[in-house]
C-alpha atoms as a PDB file:
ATOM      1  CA  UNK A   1      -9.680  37.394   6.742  1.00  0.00           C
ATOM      2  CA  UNK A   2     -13.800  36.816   7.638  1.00  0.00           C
ATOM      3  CA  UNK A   3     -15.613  34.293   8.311  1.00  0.00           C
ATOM      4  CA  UNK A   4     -18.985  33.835   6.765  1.00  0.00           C
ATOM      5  CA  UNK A   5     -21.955  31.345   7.346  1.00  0.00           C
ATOM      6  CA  UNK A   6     -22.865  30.097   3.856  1.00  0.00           C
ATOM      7  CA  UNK A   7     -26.270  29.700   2.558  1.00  0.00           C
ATOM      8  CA  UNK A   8     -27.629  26.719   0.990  1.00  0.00           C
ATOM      9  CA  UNK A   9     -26.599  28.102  -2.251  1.00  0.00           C
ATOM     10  CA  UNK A  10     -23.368  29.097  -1.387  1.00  0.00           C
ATOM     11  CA  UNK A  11     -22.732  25.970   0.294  1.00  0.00           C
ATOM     12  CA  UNK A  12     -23.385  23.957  -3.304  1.00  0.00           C
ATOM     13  CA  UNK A  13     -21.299  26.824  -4.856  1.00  0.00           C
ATOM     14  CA  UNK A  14     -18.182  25.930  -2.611  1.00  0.00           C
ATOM     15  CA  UNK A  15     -18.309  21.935  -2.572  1.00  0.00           C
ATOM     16  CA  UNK A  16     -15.052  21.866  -4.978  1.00  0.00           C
ATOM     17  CA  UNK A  17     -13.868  24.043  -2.446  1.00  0.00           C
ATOM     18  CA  UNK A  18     -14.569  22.278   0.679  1.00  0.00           C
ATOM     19  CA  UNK A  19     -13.594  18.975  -0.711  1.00  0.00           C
ATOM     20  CA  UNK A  20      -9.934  19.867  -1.687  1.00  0.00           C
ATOM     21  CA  UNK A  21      -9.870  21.804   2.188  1.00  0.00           C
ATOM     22  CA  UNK A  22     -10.954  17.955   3.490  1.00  0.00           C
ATOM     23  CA  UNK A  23      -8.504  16.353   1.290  1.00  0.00           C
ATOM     24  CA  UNK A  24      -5.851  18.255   2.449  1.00  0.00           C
ATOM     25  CA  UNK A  25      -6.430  18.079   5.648  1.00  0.00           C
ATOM     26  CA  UNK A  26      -6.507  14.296   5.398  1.00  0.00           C
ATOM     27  CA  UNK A  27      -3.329  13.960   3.854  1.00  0.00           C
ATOM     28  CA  UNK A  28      -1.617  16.388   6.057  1.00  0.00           C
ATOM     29  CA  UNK A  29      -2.760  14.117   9.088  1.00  0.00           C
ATOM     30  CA  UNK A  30      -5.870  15.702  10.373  1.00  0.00           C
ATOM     31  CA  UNK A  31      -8.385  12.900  12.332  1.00  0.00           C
ATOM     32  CA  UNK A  32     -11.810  14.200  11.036  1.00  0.00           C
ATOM     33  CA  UNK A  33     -13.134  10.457  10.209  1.00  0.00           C
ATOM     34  CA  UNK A  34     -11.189   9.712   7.075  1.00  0.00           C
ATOM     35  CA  UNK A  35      -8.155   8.062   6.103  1.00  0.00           C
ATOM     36  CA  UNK A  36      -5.291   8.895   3.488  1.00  0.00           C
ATOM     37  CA  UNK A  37      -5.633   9.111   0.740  1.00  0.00           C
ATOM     38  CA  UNK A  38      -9.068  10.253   0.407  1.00  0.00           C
ATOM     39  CA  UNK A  39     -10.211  10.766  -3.098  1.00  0.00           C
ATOM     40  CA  UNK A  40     -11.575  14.502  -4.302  1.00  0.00           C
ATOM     41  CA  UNK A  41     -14.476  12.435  -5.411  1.00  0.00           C
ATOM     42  CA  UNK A  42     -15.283  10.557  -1.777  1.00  0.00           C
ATOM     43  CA  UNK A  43     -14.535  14.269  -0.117  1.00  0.00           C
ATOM     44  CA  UNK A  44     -17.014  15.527  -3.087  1.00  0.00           C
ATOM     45  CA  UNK A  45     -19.391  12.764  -1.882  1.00  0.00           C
ATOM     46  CA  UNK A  46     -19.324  13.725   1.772  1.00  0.00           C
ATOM     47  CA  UNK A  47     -20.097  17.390   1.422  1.00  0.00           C
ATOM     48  CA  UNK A  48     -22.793  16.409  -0.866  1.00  0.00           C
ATOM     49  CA  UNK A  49     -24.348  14.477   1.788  1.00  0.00           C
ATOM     50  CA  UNK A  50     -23.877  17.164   4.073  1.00  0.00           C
ATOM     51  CA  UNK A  51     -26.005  19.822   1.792  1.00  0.00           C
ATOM     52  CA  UNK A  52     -29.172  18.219   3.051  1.00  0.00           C
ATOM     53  CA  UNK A  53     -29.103  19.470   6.939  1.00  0.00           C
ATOM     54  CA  UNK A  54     -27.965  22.945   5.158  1.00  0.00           C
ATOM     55  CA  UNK A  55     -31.207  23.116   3.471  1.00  0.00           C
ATOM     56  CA  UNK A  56     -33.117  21.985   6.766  1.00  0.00           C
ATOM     57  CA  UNK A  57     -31.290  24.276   8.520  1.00  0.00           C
ATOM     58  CA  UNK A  58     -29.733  21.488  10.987  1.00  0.00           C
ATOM     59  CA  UNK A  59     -26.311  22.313   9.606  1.00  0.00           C
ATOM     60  CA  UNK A  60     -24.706  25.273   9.762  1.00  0.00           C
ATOM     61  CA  UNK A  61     -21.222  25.984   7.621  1.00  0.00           C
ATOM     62  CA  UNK A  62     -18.754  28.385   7.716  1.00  0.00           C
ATOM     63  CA  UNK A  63     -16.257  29.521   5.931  1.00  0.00           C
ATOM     64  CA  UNK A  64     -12.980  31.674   6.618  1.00  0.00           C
ATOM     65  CA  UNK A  65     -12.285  33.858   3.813  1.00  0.00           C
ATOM     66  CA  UNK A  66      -8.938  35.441   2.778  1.00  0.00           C
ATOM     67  CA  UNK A  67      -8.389  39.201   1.157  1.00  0.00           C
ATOM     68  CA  UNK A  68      -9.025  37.548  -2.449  1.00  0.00           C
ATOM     69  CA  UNK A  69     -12.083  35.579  -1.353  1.00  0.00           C
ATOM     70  CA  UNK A  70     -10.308  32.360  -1.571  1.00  0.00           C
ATOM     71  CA  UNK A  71     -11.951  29.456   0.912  1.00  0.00           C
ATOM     72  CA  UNK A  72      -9.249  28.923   3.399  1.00  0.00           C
ATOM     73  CA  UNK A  73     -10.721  27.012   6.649  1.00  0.00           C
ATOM     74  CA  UNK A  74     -14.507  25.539   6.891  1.00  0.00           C
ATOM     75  CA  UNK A  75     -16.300  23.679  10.204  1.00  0.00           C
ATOM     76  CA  UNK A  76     -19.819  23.020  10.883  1.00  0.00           C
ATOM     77  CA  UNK A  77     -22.354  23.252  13.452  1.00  0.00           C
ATOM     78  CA  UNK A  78     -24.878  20.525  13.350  1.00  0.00           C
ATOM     79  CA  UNK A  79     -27.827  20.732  15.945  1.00  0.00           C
ATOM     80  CA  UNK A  80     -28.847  17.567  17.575  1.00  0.00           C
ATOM     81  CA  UNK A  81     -31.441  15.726  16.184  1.00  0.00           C
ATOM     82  CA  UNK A  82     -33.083  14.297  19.173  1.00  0.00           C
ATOM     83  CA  UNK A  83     -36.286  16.104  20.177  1.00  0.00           C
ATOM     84  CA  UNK A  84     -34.835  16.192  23.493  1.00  0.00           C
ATOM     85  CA  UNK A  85     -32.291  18.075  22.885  1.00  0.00           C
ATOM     86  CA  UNK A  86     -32.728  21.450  21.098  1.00  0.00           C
ATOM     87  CA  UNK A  87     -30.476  23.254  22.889  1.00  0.00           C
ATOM     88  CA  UNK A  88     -27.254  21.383  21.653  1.00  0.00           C
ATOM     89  CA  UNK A  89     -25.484  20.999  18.757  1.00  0.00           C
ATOM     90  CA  UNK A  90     -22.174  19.178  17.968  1.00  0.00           C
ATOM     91  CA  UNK A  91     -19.209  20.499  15.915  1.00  0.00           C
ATOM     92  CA  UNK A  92     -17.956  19.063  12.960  1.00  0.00           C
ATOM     93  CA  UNK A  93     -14.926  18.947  10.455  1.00  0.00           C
ATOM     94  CA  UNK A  94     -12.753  21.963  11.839  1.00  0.00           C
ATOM     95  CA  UNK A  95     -10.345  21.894   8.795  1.00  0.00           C
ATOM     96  CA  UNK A  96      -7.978  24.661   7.808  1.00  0.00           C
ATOM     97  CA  UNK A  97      -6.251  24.289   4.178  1.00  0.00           C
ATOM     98  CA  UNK A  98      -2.177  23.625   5.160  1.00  0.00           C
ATOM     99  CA  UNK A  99      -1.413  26.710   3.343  1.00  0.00           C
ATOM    100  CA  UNK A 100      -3.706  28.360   5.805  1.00  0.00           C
ATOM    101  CA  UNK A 101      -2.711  27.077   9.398  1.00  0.00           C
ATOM    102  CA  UNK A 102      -0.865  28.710  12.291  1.00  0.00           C
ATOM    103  CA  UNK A 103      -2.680  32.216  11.059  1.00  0.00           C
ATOM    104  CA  UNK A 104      -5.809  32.191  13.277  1.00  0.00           C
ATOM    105  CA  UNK A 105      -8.514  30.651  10.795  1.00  0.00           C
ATOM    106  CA  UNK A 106      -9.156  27.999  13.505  1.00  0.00           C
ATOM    107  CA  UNK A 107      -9.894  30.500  16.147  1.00  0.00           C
ATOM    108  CA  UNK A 108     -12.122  32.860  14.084  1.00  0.00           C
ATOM    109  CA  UNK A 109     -14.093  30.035  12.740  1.00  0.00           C
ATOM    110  CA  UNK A 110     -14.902  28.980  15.850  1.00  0.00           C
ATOM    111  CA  UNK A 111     -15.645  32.480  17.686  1.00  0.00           C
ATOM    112  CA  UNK A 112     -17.849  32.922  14.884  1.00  0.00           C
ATOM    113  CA  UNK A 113     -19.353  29.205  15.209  1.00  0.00           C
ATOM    114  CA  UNK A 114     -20.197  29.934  18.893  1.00  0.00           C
ATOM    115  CA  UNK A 115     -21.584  33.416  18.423  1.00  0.00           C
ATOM    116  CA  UNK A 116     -23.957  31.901  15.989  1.00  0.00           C
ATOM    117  CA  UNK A 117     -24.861  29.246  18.046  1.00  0.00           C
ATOM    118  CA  UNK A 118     -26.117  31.548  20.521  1.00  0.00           C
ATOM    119  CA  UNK A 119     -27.954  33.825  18.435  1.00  0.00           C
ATOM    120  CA  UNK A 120     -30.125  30.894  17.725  1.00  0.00           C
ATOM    121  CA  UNK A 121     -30.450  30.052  21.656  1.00  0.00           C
ATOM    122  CA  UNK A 122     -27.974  26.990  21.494  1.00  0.00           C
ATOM    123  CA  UNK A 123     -26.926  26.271  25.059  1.00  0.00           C
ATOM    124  CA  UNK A 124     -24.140  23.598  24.547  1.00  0.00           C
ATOM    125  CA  UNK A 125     -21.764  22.526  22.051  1.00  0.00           C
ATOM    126  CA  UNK A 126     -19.570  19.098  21.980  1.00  0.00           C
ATOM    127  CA  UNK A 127     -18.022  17.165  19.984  1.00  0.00           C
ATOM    128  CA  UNK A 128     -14.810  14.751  20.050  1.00  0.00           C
ATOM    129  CA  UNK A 129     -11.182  14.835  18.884  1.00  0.00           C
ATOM    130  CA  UNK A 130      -8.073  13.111  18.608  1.00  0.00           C
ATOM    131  CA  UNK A 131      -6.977  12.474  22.595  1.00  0.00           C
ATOM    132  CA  UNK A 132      -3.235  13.870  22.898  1.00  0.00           C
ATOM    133  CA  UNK A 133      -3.217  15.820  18.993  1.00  0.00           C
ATOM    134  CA  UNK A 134      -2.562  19.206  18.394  1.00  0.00           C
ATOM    135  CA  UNK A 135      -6.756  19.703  18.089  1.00  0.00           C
ATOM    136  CA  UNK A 136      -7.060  18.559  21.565  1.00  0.00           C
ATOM    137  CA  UNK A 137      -4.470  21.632  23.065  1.00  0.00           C
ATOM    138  CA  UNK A 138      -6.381  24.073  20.371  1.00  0.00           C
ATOM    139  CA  UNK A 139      -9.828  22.916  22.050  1.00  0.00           C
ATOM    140  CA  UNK A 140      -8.511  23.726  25.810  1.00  0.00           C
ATOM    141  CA  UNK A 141      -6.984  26.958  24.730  1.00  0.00           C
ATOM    142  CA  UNK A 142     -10.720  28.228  22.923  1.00  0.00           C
ATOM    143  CA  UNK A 143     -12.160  27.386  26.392  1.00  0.00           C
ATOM    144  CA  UNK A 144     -13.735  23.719  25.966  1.00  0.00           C
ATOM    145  CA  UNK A 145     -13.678  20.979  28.914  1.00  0.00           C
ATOM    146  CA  UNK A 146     -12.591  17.533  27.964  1.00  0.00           C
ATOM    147  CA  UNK A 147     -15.389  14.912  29.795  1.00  0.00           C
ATOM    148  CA  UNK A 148     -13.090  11.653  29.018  1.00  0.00           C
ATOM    149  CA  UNK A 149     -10.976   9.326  26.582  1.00  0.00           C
ATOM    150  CA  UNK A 150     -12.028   6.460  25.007  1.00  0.00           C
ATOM    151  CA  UNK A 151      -9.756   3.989  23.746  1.00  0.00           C
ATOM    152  CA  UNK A 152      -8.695   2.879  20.737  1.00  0.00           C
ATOM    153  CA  UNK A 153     -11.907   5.089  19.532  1.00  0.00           C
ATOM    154  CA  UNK A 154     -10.926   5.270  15.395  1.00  0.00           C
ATOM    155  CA  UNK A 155      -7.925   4.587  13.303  1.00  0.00           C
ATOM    156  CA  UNK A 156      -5.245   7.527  12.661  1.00  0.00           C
ATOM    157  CA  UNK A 157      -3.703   7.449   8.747  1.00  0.00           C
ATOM    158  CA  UNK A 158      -1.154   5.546   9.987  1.00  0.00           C
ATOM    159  CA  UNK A 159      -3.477   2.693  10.309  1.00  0.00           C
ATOM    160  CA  UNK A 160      -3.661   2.371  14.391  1.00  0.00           C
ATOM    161  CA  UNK A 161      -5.730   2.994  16.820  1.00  0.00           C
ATOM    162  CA  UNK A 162      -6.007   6.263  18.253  1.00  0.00           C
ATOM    163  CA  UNK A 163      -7.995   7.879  21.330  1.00  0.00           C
ATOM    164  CA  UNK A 164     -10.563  10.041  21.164  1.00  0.00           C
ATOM    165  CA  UNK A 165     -11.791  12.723  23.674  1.00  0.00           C
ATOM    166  CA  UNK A 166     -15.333  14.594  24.325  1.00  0.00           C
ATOM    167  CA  UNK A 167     -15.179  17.899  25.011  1.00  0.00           C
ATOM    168  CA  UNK A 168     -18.434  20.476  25.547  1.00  0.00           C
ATOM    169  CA  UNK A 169     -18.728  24.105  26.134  1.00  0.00           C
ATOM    170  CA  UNK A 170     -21.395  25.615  28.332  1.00  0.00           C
ATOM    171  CA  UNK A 171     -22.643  28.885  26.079  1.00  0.00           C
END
């Protein structure tokens, strides 16, 4: 297994790819902002909207990549916007294809997502997850510091209301 930052091009290349890795992650129960079932055509849609901060070089996606070069885990980097900010970025859609999991995609996806982040002087990195999931104990174990919980913060697949905590990571 490797992980690899893909280029624009690659990144149009490996939509189909990347939207069947969100769908299944949705339907398996992951909290990355949509609910089950999501369509391969609303996943398509998302990625698609995604290829624009590629290009601009304000996202950043990776790819874990088995022996046979088969797409098996993805997650983003996404520098802030906001002028006063260049030295932070958030992470986005950590998803690992169920056939994929428990096999240390997660981990090297995000090793590599940090080392790249500060080759290009990124200081900080945050970003939110599910408060109390199995995401939230993967976070504390890679080294991240949860800042707080709020509330009833988006709804799980199950239709309630789950919490959601911050986390950052000093780089």
């Amino acid at each position: 297994m490797h992980v690899k930052l893909l280029s624009p091009s690659e990144a149009e290349q490996a939509l189909e790819r990347l939207s069947e890795i969100l769908v299944d992650a949705v339907a398996h129960g992951a909290g990355v902002s949509f609910m089950h079932p999501l369509s391969r055509n609303d996943a398509h849609n998302y990625w698609r909207t995604q290829m624009g901060g590629v290009a601009l070089l304000q996202t950043f996606i990776f790819v874990c990549l088995d022996r046979s070069s088969t797409i098996t885990g993805t997650v983003m980097l996404q520098k802030s916007w906001a002028p006063n900010q260049p030295h932070r970025a958030d992470v986005a859609k950590l998803l690992v294809h169920s056939d994929y999991r428990r096999q240390g995609v997660a981990s090297a996806l995000m090793l590599a997502l940090e080392k790249y982040a500060v080759d290009i002087g990124l200081k900080l990195i945050t970003f939110d997850a599910v408060a109390g999931g199995g995401a939230e104990g993967f976070y504390r174990t890679m080294g991240y510091v949860p800042v707080g919980v709020i509330p009833g913060y988006a709804y799980s697949g199950d239709g309630k209301l789950d919490d959601t905590m911050f986390f950052y990571k000093t780089l």
